[in-house]
C-alpha atoms as a PDB file:
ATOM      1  CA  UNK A   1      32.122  53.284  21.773  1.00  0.00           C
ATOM      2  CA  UNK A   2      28.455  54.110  21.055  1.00  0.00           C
ATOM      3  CA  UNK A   3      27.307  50.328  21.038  1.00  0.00           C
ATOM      4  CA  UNK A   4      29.394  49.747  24.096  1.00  0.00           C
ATOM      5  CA  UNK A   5      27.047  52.538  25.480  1.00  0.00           C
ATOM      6  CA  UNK A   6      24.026  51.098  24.057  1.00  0.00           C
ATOM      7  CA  UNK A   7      24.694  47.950  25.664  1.00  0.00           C
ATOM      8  CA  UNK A   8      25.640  49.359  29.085  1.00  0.00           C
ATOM      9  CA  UNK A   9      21.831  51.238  28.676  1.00  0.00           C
ATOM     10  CA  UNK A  10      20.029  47.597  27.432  1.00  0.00           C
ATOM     11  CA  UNK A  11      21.975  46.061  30.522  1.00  0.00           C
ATOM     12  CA  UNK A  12      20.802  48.757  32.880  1.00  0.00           C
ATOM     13  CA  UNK A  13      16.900  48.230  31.471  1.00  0.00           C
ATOM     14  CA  UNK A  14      17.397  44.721  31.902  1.00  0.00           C
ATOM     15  CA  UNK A  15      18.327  45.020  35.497  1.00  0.00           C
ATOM     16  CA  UNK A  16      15.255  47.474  36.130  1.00  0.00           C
ATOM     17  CA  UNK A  17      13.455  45.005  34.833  1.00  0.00           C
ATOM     18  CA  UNK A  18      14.460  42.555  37.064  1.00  0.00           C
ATOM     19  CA  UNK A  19      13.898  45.005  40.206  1.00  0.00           C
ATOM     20  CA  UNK A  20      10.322  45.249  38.865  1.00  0.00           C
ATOM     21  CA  UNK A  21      10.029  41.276  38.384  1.00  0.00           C
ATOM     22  CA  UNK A  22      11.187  41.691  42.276  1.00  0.00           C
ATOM     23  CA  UNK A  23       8.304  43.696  43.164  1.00  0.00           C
ATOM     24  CA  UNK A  24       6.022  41.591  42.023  1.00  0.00           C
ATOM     25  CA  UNK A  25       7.696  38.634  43.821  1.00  0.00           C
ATOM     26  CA  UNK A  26       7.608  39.625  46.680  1.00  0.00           C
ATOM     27  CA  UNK A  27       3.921  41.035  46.858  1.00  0.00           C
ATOM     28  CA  UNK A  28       3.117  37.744  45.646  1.00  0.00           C
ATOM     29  CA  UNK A  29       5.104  35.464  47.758  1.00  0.00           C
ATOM     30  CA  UNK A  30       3.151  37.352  50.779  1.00  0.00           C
ATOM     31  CA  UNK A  31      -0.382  36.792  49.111  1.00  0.00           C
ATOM     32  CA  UNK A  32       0.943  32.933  49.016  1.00  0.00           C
ATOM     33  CA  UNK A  33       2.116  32.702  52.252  1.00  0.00           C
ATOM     34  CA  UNK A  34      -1.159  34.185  53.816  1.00  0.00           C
ATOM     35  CA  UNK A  35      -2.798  31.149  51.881  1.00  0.00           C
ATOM     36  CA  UNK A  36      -0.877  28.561  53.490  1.00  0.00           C
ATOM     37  CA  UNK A  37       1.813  28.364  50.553  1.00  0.00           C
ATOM     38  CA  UNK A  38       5.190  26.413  51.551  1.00  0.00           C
ATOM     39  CA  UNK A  39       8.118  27.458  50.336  1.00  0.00           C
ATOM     40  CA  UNK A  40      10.537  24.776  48.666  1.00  0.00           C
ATOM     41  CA  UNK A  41      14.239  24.746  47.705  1.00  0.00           C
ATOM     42  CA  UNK A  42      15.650  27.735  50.019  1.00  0.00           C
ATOM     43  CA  UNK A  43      19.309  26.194  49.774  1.00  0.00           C
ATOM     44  CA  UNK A  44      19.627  26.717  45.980  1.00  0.00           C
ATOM     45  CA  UNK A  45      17.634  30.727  46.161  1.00  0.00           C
ATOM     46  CA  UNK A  46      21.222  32.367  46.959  1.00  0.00           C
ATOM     47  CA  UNK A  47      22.898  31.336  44.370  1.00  0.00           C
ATOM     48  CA  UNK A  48      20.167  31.917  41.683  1.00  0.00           C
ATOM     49  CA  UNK A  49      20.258  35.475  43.067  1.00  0.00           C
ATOM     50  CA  UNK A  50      24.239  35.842  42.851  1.00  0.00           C
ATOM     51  CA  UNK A  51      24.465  34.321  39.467  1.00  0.00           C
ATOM     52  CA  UNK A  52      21.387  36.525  37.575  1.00  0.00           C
ATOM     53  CA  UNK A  53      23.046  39.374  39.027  1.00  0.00           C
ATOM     54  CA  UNK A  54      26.862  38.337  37.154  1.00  0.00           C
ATOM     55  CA  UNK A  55      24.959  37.869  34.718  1.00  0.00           C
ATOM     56  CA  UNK A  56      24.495  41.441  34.089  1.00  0.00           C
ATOM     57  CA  UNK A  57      27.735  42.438  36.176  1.00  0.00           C
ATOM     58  CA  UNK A  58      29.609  40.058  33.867  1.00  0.00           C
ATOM     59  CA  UNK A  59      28.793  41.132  30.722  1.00  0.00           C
ATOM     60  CA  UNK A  60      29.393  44.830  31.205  1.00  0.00           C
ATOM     61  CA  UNK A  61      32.579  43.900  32.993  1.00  0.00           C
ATOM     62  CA  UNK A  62      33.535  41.977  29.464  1.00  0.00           C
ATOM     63  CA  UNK A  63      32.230  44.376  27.191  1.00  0.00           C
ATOM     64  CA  UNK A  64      34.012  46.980  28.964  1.00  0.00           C
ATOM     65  CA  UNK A  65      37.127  45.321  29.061  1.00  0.00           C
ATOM     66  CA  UNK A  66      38.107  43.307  26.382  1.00  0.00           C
ATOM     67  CA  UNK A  67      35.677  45.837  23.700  1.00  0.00           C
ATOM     68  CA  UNK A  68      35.296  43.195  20.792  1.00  0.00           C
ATOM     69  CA  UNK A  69      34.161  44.333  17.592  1.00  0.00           C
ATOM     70  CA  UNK A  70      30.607  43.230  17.060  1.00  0.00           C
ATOM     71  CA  UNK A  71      29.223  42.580  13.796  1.00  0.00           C
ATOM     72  CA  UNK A  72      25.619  44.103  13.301  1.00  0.00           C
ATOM     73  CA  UNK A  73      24.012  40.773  12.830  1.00  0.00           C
ATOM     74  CA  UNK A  74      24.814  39.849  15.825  1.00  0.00           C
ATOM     75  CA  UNK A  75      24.019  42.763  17.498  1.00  0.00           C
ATOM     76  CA  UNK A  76      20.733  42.963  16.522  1.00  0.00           C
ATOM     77  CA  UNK A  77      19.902  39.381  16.175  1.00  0.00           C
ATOM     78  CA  UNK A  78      20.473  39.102  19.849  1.00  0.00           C
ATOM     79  CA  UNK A  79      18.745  41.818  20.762  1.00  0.00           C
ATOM     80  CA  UNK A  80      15.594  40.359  19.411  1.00  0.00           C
ATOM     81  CA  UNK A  81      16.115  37.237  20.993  1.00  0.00           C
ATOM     82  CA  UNK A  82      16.602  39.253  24.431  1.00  0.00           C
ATOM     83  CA  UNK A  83      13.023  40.798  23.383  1.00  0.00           C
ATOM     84  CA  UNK A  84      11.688  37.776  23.094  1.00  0.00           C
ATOM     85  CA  UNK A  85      12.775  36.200  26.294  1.00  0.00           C
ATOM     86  CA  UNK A  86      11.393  39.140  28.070  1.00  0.00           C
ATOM     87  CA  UNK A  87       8.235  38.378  26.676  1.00  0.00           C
ATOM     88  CA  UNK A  88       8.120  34.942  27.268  1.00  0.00           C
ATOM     89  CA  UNK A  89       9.084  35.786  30.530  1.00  0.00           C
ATOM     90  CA  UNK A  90       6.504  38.302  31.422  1.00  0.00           C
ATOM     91  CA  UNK A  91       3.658  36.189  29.368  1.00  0.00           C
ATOM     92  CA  UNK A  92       4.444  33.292  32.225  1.00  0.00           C
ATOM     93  CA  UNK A  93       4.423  35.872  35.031  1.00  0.00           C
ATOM     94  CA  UNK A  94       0.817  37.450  33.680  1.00  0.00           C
ATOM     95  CA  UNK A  95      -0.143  33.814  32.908  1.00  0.00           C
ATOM     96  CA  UNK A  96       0.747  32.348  36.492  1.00  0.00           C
ATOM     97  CA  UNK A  97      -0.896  35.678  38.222  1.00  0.00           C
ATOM     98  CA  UNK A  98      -0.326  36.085  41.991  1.00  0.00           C
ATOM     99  CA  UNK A  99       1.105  32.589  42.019  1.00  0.00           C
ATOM    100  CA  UNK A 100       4.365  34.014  40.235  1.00  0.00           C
ATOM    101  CA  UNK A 101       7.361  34.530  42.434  1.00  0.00           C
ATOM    102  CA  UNK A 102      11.316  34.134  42.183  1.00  0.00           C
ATOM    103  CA  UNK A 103      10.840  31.153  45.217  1.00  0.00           C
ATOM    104  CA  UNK A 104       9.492  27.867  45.189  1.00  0.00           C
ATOM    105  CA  UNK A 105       6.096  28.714  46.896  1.00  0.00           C
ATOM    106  CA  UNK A 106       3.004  26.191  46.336  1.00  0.00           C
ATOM    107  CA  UNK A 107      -0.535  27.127  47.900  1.00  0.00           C
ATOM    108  CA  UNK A 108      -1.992  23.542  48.838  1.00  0.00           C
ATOM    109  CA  UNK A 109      -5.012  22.881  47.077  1.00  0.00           C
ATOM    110  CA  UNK A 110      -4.389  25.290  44.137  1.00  0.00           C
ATOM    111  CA  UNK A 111      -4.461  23.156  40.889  1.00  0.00           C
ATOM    112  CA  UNK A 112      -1.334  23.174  39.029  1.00  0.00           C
ATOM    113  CA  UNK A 113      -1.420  26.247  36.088  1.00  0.00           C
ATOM    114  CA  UNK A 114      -1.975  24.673  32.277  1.00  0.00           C
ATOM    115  CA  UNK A 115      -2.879  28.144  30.632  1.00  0.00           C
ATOM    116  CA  UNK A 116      -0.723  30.724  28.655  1.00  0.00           C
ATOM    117  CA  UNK A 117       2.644  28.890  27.240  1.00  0.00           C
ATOM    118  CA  UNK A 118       2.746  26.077  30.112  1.00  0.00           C
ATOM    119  CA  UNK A 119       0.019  24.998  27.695  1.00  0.00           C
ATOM    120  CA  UNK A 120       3.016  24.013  25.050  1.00  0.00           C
ATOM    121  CA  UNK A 121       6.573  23.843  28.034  1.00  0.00           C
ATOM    122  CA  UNK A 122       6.528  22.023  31.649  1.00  0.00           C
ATOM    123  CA  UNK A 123       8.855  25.346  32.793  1.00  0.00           C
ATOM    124  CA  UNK A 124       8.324  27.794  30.168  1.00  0.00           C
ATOM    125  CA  UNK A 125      10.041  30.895  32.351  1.00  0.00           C
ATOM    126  CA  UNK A 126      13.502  28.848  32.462  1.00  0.00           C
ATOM    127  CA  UNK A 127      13.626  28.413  28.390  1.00  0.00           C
ATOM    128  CA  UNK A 128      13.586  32.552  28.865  1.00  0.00           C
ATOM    129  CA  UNK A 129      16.387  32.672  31.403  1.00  0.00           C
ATOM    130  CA  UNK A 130      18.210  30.020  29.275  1.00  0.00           C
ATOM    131  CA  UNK A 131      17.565  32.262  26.327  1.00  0.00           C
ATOM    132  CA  UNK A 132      18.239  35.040  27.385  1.00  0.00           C
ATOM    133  CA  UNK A 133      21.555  34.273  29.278  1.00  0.00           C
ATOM    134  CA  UNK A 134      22.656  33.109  25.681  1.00  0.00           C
ATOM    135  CA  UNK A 135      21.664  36.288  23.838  1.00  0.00           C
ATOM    136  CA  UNK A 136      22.268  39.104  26.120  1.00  0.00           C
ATOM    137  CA  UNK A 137      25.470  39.019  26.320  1.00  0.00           C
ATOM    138  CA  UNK A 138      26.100  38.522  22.717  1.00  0.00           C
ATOM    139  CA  UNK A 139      24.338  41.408  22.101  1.00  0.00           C
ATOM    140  CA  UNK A 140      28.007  42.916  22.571  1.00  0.00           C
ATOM    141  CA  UNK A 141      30.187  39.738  21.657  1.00  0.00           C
ATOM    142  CA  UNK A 142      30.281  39.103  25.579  1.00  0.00           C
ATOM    143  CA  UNK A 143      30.575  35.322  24.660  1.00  0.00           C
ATOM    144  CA  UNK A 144      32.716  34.314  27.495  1.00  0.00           C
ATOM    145  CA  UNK A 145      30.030  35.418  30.161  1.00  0.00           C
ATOM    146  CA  UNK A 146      27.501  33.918  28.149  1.00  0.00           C
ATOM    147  CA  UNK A 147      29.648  30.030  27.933  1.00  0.00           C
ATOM    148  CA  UNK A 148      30.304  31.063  31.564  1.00  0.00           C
ATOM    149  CA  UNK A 149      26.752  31.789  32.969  1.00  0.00           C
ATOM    150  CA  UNK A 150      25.054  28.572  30.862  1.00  0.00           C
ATOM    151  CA  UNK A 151      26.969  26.529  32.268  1.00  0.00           C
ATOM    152  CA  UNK A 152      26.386  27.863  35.985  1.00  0.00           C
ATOM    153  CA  UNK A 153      22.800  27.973  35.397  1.00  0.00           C
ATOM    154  CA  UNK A 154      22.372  24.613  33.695  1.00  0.00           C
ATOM    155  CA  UNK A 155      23.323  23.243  37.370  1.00  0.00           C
ATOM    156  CA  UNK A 156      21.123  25.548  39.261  1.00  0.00           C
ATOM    157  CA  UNK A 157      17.898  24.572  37.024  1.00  0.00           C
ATOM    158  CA  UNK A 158      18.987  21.135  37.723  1.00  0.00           C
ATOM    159  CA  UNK A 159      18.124  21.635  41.118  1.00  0.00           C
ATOM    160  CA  UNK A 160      15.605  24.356  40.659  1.00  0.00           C
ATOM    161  CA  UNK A 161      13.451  21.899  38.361  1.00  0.00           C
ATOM    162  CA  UNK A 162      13.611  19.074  40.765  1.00  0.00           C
ATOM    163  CA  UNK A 163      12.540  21.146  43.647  1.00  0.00           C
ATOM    164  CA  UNK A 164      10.060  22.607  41.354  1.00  0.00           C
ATOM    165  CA  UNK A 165       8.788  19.158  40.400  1.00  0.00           C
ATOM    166  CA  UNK A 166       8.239  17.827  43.618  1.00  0.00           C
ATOM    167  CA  UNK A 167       6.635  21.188  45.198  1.00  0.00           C
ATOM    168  CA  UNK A 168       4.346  21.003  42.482  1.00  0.00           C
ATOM    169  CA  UNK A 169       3.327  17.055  42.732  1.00  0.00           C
ATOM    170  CA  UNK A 170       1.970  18.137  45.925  1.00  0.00           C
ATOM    171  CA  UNK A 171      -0.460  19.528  44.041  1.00  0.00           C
ATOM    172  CA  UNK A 172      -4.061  18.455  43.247  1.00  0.00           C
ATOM    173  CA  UNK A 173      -3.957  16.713  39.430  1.00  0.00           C
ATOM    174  CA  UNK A 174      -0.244  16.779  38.755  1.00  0.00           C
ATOM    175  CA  UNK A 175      -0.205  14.008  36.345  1.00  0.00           C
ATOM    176  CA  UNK A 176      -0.716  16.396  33.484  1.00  0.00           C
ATOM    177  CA  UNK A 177      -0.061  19.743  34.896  1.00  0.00           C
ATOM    178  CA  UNK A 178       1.991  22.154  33.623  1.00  0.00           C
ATOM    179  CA  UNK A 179       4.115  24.542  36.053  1.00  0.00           C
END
């Protein structure tokens, strides 16, 4: 029961951290829109929203319920990789600035961002949402939310990158940018 209660608290950090991630969203959405910044994709947003938040709905819910026995390996190996993606993640949200935001918003005449790890990755804050809907719920054996939510989210970046991808060509110098 402990590590059921340990993973209930690493779920409940993870959604404060995603509160905070809104914060900053949304202050910087309104510093992009006051630029002139168009906002792309708006049919797909709902769904993203809905399907981050089973995410961490559906992994309690499956930890709670079925309350596998979880080797330590896994435990812990996960929870590194769950580190990880939150760095990754919050390395492309320092790294992108006030242009960061949970929307599709692009500021015309703002040159596409090539610093931090979009230096090495085209869309280097989806390999930590990938990631990390992988690993945190196998921090507690949740593996059925985790087959459940990659394949849900594999469709959504389908259409996230594509929306992505043409927002950003409407960018100055797109032929090598990285975004």
């Amino acid at each position: 029961m402990t590590g059921l209660v340990a993973f209930t608290v690493l779920v409940a950090l993870v959604g404060l951290e995603r509160v905070a991630e809104l914060v900053v969203s949304t202050r910087n959405a309104r510093w992009s829109m006051e630029r002139g910044g168009v906002e792309h994709g708006l049919g797909h947003f709902p769904f993203m929203v809905v399907l981050h938040t089973a995410l961490l709905v559906g992994a309690l819910a499956e930890a709670w319920i079925r309350q596998p026995q979880v080797p330590s390996v896994l435990a812990w190996s996960m929870l590194a990789v769950v580190v990880a993606s939150q760095a990754l993640r919050w390395w492309c949200i320092a790294t992108l600035g006030r242009r960061w935001n949970t929307r599709v918003i692009v500021v015309p005449g703002l040159p596409p961002v090539r610093s931090g790890p979009y230096r090495f990755l085209r869309h280097p804050n989806y390999v930590a949402v990938v990631v990390e809907g992988i690993a945190l719920p196998l921090v507690h054996a949740a593996w059925i939310t985790a087959v459940v939510f990659t394949v849900l989210n594999a469709a959504l970046l389908t259409v996230r990158i594509r929306v992505e991808d043409a927002a950003l060509a409407t960018l100055p110098d797109t032929e090598t940018a990285r975004a």
